[in-house]
PDB file of N, CA and C in Angstrom:
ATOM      1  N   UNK A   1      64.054 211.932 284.954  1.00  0.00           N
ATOM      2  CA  UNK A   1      65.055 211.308 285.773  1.00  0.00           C
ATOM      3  C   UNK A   1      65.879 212.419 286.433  1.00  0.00           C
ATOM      4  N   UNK A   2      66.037 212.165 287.572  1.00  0.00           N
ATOM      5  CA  UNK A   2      67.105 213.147 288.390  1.00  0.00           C
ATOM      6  C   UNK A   2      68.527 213.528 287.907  1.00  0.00           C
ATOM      7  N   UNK A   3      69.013 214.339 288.069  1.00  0.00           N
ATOM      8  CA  UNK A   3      70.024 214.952 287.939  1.00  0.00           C
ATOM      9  C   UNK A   3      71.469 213.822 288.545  1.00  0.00           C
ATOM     10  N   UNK A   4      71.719 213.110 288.014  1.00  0.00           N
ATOM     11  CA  UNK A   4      73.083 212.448 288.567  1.00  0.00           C
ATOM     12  C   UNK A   4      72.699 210.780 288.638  1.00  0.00           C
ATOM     13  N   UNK A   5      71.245 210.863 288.290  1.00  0.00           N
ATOM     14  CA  UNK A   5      70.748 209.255 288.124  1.00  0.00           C
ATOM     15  C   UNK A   5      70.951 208.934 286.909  1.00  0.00           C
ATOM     16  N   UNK A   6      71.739 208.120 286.429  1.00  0.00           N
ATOM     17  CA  UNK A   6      71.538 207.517 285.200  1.00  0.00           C
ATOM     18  C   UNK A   6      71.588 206.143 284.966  1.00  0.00           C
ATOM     19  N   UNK A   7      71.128 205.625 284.137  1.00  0.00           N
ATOM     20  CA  UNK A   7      71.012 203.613 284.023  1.00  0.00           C
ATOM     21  C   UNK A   7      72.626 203.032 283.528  1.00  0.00           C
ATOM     22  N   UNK A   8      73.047 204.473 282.192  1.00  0.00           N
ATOM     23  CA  UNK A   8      74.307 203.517 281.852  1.00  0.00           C
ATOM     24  C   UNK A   8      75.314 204.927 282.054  1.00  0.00           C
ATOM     25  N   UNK A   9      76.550 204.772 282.161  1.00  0.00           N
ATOM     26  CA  UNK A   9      77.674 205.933 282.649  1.00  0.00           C
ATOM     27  C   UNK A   9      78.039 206.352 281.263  1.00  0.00           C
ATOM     28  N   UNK A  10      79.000 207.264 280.898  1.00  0.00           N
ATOM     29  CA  UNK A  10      79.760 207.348 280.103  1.00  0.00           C
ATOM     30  C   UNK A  10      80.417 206.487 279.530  1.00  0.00           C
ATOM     31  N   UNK A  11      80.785 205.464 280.128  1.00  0.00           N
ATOM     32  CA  UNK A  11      81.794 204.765 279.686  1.00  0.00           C
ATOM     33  C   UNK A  11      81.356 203.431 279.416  1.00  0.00           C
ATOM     34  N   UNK A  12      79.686 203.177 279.848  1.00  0.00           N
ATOM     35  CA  UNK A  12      78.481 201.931 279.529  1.00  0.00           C
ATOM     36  C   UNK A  12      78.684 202.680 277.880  1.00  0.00           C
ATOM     37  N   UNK A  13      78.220 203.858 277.578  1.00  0.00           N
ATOM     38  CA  UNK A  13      78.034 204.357 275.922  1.00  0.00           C
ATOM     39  C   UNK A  13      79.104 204.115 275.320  1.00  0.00           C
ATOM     40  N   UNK A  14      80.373 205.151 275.734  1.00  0.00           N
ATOM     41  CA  UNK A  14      81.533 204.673 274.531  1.00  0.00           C
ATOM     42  C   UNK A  14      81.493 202.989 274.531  1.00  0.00           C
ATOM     43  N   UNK A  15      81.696 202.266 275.524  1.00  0.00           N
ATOM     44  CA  UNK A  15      81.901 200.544 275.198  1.00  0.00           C
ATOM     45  C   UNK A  15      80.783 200.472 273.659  1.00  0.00           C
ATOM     46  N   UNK A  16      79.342 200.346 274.277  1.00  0.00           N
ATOM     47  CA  UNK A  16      78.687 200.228 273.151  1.00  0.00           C
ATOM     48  C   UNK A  16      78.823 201.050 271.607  1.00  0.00           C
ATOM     49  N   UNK A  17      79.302 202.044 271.535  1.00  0.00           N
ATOM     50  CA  UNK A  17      79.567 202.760 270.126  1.00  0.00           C
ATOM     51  C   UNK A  17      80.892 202.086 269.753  1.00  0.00           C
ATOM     52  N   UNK A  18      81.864 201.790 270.541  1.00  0.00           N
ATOM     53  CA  UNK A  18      83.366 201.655 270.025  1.00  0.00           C
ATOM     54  C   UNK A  18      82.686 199.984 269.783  1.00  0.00           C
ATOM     55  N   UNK A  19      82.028 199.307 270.139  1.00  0.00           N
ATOM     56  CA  UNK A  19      81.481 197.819 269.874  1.00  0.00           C
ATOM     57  C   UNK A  19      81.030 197.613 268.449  1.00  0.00           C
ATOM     58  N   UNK A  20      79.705 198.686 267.945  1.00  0.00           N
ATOM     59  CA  UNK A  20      78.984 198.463 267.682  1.00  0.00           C
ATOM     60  C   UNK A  20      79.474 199.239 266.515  1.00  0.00           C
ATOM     61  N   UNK A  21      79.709 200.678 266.568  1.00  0.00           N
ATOM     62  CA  UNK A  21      80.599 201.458 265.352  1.00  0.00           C
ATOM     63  C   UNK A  21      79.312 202.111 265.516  1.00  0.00           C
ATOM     64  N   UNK A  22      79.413 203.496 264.878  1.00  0.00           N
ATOM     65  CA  UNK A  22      78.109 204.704 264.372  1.00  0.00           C
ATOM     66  C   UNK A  22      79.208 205.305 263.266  1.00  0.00           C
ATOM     67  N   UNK A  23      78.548 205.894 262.439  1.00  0.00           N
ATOM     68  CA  UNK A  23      78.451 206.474 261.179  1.00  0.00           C
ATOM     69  C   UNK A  23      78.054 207.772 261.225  1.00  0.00           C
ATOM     70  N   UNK A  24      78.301 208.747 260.939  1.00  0.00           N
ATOM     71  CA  UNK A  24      77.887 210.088 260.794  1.00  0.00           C
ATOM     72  C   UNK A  24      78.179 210.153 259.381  1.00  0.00           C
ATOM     73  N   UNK A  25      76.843 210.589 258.598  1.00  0.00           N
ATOM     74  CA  UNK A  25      77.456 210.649 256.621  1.00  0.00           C
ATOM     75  C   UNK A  25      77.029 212.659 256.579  1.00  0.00           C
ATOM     76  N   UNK A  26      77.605 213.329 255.909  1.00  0.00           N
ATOM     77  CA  UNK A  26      77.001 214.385 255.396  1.00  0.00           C
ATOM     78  C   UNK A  26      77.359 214.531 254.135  1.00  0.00           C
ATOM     79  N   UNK A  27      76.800 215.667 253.392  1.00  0.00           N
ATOM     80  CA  UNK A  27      77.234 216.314 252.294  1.00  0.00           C
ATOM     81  C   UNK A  27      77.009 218.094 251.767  1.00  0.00           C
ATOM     82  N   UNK A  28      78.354 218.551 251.896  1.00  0.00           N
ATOM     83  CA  UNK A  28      78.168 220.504 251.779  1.00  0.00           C
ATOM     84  C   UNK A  28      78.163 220.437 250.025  1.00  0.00           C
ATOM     85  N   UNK A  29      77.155 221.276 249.437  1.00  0.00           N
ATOM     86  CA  UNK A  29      77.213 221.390 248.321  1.00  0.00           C
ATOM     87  C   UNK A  29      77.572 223.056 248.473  1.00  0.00           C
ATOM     88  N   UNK A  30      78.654 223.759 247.827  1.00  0.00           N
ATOM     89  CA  UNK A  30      77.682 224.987 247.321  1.00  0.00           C
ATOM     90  C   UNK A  30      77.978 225.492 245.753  1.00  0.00           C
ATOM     91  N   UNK A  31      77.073 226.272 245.567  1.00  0.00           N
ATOM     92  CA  UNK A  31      76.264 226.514 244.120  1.00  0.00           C
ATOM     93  C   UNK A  31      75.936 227.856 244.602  1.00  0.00           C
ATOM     94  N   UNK A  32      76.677 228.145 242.545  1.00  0.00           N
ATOM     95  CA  UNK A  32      76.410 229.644 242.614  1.00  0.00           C
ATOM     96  C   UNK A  32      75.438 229.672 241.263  1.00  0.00           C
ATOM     97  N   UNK A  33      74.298 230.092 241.050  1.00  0.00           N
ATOM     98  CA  UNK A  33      73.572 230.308 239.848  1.00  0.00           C
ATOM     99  C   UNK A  33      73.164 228.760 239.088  1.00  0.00           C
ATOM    100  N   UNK A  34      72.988 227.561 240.412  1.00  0.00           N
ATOM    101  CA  UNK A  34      72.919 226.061 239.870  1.00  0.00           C
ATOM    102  C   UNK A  34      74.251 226.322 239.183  1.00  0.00           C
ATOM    103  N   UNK A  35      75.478 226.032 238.991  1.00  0.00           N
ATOM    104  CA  UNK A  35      76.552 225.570 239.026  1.00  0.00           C
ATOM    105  C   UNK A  35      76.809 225.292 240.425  1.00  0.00           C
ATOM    106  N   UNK A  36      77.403 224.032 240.363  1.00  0.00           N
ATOM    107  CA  UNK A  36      77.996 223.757 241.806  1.00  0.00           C
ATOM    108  C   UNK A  36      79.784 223.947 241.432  1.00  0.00           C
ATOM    109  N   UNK A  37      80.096 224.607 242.372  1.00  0.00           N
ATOM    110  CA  UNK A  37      81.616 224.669 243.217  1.00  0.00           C
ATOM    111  C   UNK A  37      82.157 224.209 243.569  1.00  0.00           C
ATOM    112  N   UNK A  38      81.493 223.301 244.491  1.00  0.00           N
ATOM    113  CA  UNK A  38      82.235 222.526 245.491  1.00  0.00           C
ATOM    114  C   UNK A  38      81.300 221.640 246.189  1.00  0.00           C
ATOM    115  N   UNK A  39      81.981 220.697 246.148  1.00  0.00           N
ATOM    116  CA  UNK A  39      80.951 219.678 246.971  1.00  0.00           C
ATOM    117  C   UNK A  39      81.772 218.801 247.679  1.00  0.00           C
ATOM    118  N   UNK A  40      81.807 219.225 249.276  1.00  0.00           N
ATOM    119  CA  UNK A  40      82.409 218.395 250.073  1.00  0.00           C
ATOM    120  C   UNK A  40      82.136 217.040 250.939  1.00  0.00           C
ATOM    121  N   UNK A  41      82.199 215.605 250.506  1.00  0.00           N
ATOM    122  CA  UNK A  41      81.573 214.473 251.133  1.00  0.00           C
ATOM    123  C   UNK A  41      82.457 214.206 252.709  1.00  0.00           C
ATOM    124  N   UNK A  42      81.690 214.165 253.586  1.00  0.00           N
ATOM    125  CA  UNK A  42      82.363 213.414 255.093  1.00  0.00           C
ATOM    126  C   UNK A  42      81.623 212.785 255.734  1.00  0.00           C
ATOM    127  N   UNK A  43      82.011 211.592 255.599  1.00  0.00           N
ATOM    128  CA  UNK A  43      81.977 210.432 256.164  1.00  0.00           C
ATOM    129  C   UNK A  43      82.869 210.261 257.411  1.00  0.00           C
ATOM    130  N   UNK A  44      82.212 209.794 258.755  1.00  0.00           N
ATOM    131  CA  UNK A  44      82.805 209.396 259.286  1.00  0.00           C
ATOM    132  C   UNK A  44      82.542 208.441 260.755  1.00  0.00           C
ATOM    133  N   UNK A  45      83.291 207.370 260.513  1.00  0.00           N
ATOM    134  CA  UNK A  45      82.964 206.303 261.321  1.00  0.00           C
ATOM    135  C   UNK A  45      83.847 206.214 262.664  1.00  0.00           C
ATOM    136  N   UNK A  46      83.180 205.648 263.911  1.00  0.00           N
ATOM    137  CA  UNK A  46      83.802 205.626 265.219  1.00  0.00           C
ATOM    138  C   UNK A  46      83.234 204.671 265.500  1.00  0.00           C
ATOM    139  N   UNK A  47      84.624 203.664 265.714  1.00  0.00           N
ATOM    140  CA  UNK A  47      84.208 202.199 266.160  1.00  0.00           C
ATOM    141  C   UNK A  47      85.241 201.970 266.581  1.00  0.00           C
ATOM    142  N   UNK A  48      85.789 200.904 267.305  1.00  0.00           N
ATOM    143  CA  UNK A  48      87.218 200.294 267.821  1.00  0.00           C
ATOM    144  C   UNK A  48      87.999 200.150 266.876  1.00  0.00           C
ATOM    145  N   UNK A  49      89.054 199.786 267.049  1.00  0.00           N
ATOM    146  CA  UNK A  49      90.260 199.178 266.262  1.00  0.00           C
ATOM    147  C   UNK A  49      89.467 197.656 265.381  1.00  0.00           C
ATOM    148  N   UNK A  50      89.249 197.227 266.449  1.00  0.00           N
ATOM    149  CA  UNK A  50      88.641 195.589 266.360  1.00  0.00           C
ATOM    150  C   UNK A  50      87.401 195.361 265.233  1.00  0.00           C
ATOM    151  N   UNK A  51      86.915 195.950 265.849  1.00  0.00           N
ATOM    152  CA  UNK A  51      85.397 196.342 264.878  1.00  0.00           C
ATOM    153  C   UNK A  51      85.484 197.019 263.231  1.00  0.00           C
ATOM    154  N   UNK A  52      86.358 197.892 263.507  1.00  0.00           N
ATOM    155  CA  UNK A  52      87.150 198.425 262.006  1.00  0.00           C
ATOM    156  C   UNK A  52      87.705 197.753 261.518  1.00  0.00           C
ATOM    157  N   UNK A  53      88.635 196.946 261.869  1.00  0.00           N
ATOM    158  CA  UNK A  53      89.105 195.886 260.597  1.00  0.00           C
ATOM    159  C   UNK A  53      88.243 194.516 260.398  1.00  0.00           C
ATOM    160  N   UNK A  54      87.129 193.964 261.282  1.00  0.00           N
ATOM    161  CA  UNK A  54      86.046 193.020 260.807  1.00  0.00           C
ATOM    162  C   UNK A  54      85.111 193.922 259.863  1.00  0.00           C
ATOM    163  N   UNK A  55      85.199 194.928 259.611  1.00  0.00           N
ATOM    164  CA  UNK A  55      84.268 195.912 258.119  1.00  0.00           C
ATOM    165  C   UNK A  55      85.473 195.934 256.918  1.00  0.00           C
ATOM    166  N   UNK A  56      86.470 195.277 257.417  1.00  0.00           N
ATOM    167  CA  UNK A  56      87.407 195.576 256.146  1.00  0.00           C
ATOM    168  C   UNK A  56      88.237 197.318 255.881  1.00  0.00           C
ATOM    169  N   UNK A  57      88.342 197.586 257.247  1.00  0.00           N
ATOM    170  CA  UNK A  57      88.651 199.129 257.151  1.00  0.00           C
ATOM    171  C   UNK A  57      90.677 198.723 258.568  1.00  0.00           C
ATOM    172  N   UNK A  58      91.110 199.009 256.874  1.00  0.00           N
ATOM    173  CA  UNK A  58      92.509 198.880 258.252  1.00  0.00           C
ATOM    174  C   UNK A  58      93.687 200.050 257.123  1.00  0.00           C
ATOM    175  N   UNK A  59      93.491 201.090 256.761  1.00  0.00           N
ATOM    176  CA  UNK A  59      94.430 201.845 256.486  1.00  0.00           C
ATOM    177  C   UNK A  59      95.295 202.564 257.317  1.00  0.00           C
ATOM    178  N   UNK A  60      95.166 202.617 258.734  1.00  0.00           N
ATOM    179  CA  UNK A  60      96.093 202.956 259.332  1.00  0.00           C
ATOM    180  C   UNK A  60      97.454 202.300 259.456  1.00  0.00           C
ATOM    181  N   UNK A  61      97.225 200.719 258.978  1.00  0.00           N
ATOM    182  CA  UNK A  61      98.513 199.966 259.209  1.00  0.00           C
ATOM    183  C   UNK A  61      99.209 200.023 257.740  1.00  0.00           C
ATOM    184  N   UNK A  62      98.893 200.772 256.742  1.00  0.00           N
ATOM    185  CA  UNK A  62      98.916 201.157 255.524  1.00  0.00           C
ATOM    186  C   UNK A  62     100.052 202.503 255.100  1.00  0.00           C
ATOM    187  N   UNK A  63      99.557 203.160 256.362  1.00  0.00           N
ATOM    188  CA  UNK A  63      99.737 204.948 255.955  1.00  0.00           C
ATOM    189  C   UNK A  63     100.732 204.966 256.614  1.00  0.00           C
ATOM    190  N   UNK A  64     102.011 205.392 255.874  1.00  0.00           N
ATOM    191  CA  UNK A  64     103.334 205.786 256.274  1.00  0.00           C
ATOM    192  C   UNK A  64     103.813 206.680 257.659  1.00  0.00           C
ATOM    193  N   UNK A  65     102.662 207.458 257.782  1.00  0.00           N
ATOM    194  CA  UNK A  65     103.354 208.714 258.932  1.00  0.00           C
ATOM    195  C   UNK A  65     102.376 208.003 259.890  1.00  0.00           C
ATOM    196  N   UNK A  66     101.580 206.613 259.846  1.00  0.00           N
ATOM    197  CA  UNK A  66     100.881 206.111 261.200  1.00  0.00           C
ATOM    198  C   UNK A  66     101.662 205.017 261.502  1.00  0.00           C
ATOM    199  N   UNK A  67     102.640 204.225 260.666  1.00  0.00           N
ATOM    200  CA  UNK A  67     102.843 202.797 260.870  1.00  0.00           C
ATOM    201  C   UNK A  67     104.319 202.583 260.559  1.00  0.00           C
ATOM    202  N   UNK A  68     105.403 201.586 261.413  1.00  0.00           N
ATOM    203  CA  UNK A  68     106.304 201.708 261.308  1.00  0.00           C
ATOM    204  C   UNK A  68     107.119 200.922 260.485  1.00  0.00           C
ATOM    205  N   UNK A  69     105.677 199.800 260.281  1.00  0.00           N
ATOM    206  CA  UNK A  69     106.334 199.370 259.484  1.00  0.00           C
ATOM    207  C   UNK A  69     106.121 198.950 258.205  1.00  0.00           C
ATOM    208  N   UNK A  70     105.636 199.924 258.052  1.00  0.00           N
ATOM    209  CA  UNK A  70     105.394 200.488 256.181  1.00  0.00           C
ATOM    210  C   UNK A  70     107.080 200.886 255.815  1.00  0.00           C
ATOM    211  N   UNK A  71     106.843 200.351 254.545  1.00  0.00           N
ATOM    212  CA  UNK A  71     108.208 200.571 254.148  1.00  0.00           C
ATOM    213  C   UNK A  71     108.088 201.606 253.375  1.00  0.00           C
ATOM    214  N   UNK A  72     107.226 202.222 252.674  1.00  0.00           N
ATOM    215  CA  UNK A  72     107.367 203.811 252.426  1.00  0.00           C
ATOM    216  C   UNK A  72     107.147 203.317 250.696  1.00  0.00           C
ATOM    217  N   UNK A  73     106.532 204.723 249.826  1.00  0.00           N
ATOM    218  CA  UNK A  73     105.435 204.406 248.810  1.00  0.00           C
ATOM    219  C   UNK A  73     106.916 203.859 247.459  1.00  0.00           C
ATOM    220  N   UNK A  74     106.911 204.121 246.589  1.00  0.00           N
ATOM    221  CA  UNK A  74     107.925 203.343 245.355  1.00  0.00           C
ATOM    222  C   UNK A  74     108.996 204.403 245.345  1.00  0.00           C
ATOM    223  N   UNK A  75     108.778 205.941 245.493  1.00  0.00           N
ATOM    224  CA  UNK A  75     109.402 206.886 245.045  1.00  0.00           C
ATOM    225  C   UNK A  75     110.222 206.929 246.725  1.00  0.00           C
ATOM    226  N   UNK A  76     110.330 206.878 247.527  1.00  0.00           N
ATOM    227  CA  UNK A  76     111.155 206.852 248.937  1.00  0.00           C
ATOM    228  C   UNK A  76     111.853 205.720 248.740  1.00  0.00           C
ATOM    229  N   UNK A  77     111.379 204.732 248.520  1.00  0.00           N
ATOM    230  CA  UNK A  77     112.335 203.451 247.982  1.00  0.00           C
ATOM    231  C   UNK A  77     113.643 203.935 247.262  1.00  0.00           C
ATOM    232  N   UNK A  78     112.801 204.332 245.581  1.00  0.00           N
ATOM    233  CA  UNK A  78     113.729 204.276 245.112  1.00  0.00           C
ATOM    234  C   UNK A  78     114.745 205.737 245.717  1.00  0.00           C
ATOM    235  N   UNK A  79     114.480 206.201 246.296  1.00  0.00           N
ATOM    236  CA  UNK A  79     115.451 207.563 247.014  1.00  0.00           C
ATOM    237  C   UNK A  79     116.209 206.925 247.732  1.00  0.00           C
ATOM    238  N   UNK A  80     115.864 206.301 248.715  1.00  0.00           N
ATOM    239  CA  UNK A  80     116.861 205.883 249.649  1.00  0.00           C
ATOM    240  C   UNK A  80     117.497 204.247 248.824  1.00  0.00           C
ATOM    241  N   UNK A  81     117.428 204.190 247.931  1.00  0.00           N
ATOM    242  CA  UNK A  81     117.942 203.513 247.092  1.00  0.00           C
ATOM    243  C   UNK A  81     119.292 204.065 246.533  1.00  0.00           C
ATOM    244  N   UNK A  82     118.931 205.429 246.082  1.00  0.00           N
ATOM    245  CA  UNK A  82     120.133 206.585 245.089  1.00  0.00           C
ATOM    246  C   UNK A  82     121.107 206.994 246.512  1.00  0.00           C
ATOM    247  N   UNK A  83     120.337 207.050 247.217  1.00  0.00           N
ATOM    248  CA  UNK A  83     121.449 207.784 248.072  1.00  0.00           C
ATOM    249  C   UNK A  83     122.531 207.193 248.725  1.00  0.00           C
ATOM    250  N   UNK A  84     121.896 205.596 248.792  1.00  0.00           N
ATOM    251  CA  UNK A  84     122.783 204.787 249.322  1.00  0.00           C
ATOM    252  C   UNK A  84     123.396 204.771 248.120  1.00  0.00           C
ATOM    253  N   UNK A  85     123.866 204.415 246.732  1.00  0.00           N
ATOM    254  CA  UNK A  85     124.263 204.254 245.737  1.00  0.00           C
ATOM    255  C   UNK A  85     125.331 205.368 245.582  1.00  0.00           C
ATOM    256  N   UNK A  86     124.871 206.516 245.858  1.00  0.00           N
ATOM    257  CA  UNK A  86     125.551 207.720 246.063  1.00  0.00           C
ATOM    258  C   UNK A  86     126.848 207.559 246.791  1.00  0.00           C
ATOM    259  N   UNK A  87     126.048 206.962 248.295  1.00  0.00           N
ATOM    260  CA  UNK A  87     127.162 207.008 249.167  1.00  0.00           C
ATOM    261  C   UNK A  87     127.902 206.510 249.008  1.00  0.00           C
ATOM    262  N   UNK A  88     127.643 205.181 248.264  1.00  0.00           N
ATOM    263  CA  UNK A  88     128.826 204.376 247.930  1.00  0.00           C
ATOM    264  C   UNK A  88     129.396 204.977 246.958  1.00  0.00           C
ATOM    265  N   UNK A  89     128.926 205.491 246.246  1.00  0.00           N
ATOM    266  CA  UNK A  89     130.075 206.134 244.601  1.00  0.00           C
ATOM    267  C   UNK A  89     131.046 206.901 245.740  1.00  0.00           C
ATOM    268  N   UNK A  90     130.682 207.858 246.530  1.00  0.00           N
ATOM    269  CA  UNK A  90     131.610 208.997 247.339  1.00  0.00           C
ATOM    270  C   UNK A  90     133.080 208.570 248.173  1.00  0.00           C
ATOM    271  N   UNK A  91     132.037 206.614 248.790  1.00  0.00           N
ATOM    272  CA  UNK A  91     133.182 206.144 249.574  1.00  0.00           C
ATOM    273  C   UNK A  91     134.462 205.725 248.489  1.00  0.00           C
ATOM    274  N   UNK A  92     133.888 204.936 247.343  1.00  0.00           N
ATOM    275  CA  UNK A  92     134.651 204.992 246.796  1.00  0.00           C
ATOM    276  C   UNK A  92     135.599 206.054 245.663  1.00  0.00           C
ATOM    277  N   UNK A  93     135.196 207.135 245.419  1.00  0.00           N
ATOM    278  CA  UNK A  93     136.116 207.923 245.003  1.00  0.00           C
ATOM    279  C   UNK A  93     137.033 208.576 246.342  1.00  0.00           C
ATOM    280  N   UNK A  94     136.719 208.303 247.090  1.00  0.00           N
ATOM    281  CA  UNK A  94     137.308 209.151 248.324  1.00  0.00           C
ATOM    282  C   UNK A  94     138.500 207.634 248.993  1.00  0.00           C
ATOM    283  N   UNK A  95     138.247 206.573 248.686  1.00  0.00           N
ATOM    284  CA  UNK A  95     139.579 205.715 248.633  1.00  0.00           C
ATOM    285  C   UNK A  95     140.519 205.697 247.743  1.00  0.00           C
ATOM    286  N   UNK A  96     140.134 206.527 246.535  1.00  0.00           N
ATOM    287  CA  UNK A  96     141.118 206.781 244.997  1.00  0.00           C
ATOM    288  C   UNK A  96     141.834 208.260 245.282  1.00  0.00           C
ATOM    289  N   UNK A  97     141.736 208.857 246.603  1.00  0.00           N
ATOM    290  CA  UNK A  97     142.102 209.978 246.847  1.00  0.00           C
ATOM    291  C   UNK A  97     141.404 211.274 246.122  1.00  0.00           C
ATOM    292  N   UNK A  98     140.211 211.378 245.399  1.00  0.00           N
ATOM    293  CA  UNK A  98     139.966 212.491 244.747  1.00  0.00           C
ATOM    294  C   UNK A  98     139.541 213.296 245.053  1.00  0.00           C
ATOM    295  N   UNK A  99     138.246 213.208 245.918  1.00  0.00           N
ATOM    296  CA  UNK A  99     137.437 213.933 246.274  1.00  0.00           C
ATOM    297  C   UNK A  99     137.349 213.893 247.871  1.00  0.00           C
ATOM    298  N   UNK A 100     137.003 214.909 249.116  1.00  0.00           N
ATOM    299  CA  UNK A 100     137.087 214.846 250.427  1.00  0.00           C
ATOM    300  C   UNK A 100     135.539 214.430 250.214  1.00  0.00           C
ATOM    301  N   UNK A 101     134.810 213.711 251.648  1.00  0.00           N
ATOM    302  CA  UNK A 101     133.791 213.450 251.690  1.00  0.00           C
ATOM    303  C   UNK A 101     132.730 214.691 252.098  1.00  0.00           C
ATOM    304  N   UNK A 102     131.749 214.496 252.116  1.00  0.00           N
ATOM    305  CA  UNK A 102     130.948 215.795 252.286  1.00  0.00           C
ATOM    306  C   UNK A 102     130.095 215.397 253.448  1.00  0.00           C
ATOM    307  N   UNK A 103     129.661 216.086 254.219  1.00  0.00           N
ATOM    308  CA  UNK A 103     128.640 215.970 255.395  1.00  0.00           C
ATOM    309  C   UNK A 103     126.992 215.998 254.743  1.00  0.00           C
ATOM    310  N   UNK A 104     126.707 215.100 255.649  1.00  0.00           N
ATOM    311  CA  UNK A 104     124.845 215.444 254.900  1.00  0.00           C
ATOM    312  C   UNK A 104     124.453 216.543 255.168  1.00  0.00           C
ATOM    313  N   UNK A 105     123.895 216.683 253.703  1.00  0.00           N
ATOM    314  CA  UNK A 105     123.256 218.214 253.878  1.00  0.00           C
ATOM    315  C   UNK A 105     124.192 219.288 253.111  1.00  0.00           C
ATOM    316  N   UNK A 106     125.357 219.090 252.788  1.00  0.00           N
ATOM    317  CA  UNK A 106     126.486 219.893 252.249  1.00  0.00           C
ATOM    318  C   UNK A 106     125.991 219.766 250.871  1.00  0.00           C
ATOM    319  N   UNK A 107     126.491 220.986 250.363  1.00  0.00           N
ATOM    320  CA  UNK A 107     126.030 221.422 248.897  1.00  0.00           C
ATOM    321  C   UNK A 107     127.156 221.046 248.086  1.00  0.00           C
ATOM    322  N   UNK A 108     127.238 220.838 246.824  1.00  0.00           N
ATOM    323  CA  UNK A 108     128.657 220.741 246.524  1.00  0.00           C
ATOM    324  C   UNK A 108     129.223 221.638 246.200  1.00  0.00           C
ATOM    325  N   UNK A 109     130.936 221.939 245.843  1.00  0.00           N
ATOM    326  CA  UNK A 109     131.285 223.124 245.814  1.00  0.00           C
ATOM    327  C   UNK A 109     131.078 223.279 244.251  1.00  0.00           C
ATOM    328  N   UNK A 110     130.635 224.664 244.160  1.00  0.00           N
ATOM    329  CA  UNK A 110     130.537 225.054 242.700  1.00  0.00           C
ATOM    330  C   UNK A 110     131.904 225.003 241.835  1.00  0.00           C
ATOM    331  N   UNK A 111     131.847 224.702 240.281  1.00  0.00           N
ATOM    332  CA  UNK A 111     132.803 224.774 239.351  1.00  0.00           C
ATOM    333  C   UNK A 111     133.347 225.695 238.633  1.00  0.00           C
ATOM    334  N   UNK A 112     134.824 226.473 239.347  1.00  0.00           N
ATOM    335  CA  UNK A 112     135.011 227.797 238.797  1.00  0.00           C
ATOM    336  C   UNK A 112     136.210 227.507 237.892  1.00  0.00           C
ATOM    337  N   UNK A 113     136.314 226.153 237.390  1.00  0.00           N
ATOM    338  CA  UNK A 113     136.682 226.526 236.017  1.00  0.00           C
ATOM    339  C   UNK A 113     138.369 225.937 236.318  1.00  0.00           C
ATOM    340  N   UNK A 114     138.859 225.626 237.624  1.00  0.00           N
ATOM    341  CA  UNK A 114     140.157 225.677 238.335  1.00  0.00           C
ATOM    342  C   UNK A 114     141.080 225.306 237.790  1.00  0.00           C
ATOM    343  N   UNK A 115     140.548 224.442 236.673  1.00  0.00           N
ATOM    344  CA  UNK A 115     141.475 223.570 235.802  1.00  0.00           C
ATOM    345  C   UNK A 115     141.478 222.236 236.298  1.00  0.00           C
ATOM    346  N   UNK A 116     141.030 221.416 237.473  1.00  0.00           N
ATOM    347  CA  UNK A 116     141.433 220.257 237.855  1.00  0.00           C
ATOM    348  C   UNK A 116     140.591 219.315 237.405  1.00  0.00           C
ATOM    349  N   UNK A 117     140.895 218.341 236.963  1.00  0.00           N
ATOM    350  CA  UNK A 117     140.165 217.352 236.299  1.00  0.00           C
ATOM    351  C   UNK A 117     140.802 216.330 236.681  1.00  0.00           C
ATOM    352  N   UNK A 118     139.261 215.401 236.669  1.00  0.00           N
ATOM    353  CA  UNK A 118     138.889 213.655 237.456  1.00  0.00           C
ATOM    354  C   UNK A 118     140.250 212.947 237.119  1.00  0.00           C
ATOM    355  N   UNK A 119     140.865 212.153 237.606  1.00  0.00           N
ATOM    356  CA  UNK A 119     141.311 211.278 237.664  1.00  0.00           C
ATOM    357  C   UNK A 119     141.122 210.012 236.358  1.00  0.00           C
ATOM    358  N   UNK A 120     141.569 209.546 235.709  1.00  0.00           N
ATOM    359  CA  UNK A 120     140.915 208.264 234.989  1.00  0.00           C
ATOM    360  C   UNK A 120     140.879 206.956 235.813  1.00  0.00           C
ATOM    361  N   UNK A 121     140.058 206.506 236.131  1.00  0.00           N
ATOM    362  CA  UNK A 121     139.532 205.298 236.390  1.00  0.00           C
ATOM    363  C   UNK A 121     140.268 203.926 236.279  1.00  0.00           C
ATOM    364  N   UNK A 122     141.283 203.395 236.923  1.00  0.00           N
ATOM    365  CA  UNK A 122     141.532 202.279 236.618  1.00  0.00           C
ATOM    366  C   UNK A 122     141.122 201.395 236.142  1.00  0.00           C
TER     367      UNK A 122
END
């Protein structure tokens, strides 16, 4: 066939692969003295959005740094759990006059002993 004749374009193929999905499987073994080292499996599939989740493949709407609205794994929970908890302990010692508030990111000031001690608690 000539040079610039073709039946389907570029974009006749991707339709059909992103339709249809292809698979590329490999496997790197290496081995030193028959012990193996390392053995790296890759798999990897190219298909549409559409086509990927009728195979049961949808972890992108899963994975935190792809999706917005993942609410983030147990341990970010419970963080932004403490901190809000935090904040509130701060607002409220800082309406009892004790402590100035701190900026995010501020370290606290170290304890040299000054003599001043907490307040008791109503």
């Amino acid at each position: 066939m000539p040079y610039g004749q073709s039946t389907s374009s570029l974009a006749d193929i991707l339709e059909r692969v992103l339709d249809k999905g292809i698979v590329i499987a490999g496997d790197i073994r290496i081995n030193l003295l028959d012990i193996e080292l390392l053995t790296i499996k890759l798999r990897i599939l190219v298909a549409s959005v559409d086509k990927a989740k009728e195979m049961g493949i949808d972890w992108w709407e899963h994975d935190p740094s792809l999706s917005s609205r993942h609410a983030g794994s147990p341990l970010e929970q419970e963080n932004r759990r403490l901190r809000a908890e935090l904040e509130a302990l701060r607002r409220e010692r800082l309406d009892g006059g004790e402590f100035p508030p701190r900026t995010a990111g501020e370290e606290p000031a170290s304890d040299t002993g000054g003599g001043t001690t907490a307040r008791p608690r109503p």
